[in-house]
Protein backbone atom coordinates (compact mmCIF):
# COMPACT_ATOMS: atom_id res chain seq x y z
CA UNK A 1 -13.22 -1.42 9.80
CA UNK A 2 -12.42 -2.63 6.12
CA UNK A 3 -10.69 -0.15 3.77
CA UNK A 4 -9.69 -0.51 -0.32
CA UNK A 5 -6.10 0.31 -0.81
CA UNK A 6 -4.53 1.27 -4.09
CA UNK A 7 -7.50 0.95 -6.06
CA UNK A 8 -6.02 2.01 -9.44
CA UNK A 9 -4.03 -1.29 -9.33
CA UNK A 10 -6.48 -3.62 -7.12
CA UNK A 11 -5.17 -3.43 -3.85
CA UNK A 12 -7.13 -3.71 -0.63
CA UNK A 13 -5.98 -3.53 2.72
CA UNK A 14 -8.11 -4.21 5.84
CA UNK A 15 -7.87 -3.70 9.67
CA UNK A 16 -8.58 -0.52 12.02
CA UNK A 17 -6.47 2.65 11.22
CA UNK A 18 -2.79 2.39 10.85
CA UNK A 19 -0.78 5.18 9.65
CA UNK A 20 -2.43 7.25 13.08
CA UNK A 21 -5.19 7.37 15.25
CA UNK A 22 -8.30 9.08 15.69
CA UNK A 23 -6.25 10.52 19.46
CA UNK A 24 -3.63 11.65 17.26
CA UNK A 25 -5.81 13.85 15.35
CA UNK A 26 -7.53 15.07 18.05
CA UNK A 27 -4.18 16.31 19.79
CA UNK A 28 -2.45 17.91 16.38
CA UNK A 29 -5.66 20.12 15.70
CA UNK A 30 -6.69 20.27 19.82
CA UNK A 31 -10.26 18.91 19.28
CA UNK A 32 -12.03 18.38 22.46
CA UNK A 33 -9.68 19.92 24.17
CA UNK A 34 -7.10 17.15 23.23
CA UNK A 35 -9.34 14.46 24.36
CA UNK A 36 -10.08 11.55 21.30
CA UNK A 37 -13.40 11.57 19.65
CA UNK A 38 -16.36 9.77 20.82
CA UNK A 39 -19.92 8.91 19.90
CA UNK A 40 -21.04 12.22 21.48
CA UNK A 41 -18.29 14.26 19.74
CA UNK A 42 -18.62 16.23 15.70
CA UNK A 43 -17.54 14.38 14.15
CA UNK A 44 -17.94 11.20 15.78
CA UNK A 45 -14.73 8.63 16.74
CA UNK A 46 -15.57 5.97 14.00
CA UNK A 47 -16.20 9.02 11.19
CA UNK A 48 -12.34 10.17 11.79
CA UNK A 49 -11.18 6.82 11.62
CA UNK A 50 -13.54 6.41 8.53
CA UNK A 51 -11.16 9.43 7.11
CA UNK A 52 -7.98 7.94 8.20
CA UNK A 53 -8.65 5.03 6.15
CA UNK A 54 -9.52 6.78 3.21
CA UNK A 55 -6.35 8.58 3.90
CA UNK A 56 -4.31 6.09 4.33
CA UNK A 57 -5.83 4.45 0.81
CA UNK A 58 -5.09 7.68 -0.91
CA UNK A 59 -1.27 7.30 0.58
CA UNK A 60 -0.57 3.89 -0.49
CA UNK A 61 -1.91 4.68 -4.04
CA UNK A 62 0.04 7.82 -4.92
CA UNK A 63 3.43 5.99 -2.88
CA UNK A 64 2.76 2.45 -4.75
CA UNK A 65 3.43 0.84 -1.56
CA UNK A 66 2.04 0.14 2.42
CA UNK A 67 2.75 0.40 5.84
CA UNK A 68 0.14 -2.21 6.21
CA UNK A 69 -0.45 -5.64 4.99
CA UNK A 70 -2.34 -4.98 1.68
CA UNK A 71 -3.43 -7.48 -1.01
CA UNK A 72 -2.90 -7.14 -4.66
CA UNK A 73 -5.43 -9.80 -6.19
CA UNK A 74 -4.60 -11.68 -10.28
CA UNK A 75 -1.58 -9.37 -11.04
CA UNK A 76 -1.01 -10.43 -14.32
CA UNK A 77 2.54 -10.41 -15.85
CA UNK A 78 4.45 -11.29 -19.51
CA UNK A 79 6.96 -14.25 -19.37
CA UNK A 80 9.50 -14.12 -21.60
CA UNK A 81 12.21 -15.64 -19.80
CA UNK A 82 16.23 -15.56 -20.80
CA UNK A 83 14.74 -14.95 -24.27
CA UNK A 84 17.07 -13.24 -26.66
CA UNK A 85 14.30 -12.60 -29.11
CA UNK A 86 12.97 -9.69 -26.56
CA UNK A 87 12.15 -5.91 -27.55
CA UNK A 88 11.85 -3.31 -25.82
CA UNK A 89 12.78 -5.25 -22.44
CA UNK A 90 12.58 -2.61 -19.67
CA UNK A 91 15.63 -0.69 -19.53
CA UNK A 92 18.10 -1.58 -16.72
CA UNK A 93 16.56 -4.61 -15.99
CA UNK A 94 18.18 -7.31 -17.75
CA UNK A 95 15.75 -10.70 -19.30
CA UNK A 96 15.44 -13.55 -16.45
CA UNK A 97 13.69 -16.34 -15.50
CA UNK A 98 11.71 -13.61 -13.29
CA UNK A 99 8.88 -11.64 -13.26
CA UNK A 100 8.62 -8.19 -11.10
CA UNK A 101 5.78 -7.52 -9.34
CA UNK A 102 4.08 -4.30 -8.83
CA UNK A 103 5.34 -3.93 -5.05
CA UNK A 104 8.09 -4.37 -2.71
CA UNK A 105 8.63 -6.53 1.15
CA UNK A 106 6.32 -9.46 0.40
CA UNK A 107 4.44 -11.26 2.63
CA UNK A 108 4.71 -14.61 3.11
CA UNK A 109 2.64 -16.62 0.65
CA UNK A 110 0.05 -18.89 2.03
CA UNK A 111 -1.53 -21.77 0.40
CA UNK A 112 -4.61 -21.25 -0.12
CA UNK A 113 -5.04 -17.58 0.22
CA UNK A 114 -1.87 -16.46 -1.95
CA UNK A 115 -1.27 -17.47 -5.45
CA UNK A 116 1.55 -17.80 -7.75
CA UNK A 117 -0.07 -19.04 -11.28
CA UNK A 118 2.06 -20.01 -14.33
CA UNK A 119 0.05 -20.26 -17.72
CA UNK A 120 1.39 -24.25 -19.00
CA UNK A 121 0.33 -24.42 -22.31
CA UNK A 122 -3.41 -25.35 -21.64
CA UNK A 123 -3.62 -24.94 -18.15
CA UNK A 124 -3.01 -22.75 -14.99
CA UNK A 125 -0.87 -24.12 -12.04
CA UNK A 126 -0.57 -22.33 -8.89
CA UNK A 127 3.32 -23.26 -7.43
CA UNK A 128 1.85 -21.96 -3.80
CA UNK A 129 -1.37 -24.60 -3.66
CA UNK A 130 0.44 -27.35 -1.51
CA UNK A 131 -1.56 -30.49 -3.12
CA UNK A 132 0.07 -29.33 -6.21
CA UNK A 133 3.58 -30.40 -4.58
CA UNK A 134 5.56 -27.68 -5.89
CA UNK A 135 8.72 -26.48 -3.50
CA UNK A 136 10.13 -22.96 -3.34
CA UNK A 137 14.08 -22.83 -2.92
CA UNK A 138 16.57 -21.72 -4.73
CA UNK A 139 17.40 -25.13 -6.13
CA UNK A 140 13.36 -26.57 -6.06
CA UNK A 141 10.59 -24.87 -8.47
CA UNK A 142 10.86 -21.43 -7.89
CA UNK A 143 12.31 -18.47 -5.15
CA UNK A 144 11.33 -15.29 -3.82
CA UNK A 145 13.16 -12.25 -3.31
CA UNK A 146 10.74 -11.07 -0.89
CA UNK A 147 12.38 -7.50 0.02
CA UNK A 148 12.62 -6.90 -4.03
CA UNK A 149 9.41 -8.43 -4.64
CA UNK A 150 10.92 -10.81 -7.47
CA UNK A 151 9.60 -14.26 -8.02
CA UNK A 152 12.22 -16.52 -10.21
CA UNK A 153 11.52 -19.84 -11.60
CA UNK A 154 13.74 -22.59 -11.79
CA UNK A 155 12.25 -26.15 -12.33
CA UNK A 156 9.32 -25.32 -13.53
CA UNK A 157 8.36 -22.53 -15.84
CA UNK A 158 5.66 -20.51 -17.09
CA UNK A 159 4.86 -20.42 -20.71
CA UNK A 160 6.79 -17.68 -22.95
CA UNK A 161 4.19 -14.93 -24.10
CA UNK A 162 2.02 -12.31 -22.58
CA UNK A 163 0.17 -12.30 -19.26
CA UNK A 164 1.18 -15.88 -18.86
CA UNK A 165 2.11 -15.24 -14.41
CA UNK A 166 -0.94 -14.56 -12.64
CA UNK A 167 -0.29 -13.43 -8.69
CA UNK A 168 -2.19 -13.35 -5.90
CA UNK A 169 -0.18 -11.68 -2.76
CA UNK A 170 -0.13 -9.70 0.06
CA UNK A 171 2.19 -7.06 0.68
CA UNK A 172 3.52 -4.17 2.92
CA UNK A 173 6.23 -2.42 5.58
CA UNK A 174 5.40 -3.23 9.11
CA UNK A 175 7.05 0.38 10.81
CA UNK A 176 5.61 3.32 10.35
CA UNK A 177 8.09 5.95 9.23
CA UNK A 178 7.46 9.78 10.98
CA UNK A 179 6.88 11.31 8.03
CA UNK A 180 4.08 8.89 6.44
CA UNK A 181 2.25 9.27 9.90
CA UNK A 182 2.61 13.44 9.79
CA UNK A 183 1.18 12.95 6.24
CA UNK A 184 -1.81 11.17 7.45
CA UNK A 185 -2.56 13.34 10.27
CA UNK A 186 -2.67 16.49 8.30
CA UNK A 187 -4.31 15.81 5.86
CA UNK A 188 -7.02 13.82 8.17
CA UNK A 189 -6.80 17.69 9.70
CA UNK A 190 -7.48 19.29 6.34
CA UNK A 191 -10.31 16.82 5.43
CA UNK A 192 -11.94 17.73 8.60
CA UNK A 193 -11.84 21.15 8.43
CA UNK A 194 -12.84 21.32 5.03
CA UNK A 195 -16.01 18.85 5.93
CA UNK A 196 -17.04 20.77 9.46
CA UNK A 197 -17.62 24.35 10.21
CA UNK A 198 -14.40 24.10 12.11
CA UNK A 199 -12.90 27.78 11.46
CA UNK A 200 -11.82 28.59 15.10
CA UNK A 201 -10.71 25.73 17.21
CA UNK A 202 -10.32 26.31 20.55
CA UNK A 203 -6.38 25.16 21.17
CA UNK A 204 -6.97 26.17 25.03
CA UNK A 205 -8.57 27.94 27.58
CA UNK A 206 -7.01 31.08 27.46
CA UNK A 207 -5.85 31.15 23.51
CA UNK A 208 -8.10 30.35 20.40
CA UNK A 209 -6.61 30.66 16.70
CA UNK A 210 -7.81 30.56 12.95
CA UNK A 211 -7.29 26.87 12.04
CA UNK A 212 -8.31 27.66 8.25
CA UNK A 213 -4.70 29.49 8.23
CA UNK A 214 -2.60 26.96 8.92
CA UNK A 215 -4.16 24.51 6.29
CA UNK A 216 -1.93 25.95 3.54
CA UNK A 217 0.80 25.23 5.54
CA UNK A 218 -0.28 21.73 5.68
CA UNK A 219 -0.77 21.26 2.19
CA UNK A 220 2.83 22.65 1.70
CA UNK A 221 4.01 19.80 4.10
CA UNK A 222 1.87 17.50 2.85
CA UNK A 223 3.07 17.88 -1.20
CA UNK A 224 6.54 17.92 0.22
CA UNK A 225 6.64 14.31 1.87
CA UNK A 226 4.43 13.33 -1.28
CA UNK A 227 7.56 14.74 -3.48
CA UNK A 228 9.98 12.57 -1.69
CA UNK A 229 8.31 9.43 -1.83
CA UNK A 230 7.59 10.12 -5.26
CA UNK A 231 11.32 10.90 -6.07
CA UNK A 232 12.01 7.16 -4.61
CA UNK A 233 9.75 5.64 -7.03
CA UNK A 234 11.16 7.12 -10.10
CA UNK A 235 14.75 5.92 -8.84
């Protein structure tokens, strides 16, 4: 099932459901008696995990970042590299023979697939391509700080000016932390109930409760998680 991550910046990620499972959902609002979704169920298995993916779209674009691989396609960036002629350079970040990207924990950059384009005067040059015979290292044609997501060049260098690194890459965490998984669940739980005349679930045989209730309550944990993640960016 293919989803569209991060749309406001051109990420896409693709795969089945990550952040939690169409089970999971089931057994946090007692669907079906705690049994997962099927074809016979309302709503059906592959509409939840339809939701989750949305979900876990909405997550990586408010968050900037992924628990999954995602790909960020032509990322452009300004080159202006130890420079002293720079204004306005971004405050803290002192001028380098860098450019940022947009996320954090790279993925390994294939050729082929993955791009790292430097604007040469007349001409782009992807440094990844491997018939182009560039090397990364920190003493060859360029490095990565993968954890940072910072790519620095060395022997050969893009082209002072604006939007002169172009980058094709693929990003994202691979574990899962607790609270980005509670995140998805409830508000896969709130979607659901929103979307299905859901107001009384039964949670088992001998006790039923007003699910509409709690959904404040999840909203409340939701925003708070959001608010953390969001205080992480900022710093």
């Amino acid at each position: 099932m293919g989803t569209t991550g991060g749309a406001s910046d051109g990420a896409s990620a693709t795969g089945a459901t990550t952040y939690c499972t169409s089970l999971e959902v089931a057994q946090f609002m007692w669907a079906n008696g705690g049994a997962d979704f099927s074809t016979s169920t309302k709503p059906t298995k592959a509409a939840v995990e339809a939701l989750i993916n949305r979900v876990e779209d909405q997550i990586d674009s408010l968050v900037r970042h992924a628990w999954r691989k995602a790909t960020i396609a032509n990322e452009y960036h300004d080159y202006y590299g130890i420079s002293k002629r720079i204004i306005g350079y971004p405050r803290g970040r002192l001028p380098c023979r860098c450019v940022h990207l947009k996320h954090r924990m790279i993925r390994a950059f294939v050729s082929g697939t993955n791009k790292i384009e430097i604007w040469n005067s007349d001409e782009w040059k992807d440094l990844v391509l491997e018939a182009n015979g560039y090397t990364e290292g920190r003493e060859d044609d360029y490095w990565i700080n993968y954890e940072e997501g910072v790519i620095y060049f060395h022997d050969e260098e893009p082209t002072l000016g604006k939007d002169t690194v172009r980058v094709t890459y693929d990003y994202g965490d691979t574990i899962i932390p607790g609270d980005i998984k509670e995140w998805c669940i409830k508000q896969v739980a709130v979607d659901l109930t929103y979307s299905d005349d859901w107001t009384v679930m039964t949670i088992d045989n001998m006790d039923r409760v007003d699910l509409r209730g709690k959904i404040e309550q999840y909203k409340e944990d939701i925003k708070q998680i959001r608010e953390n993640y969001e205080e992480l960016i900022v710093v």
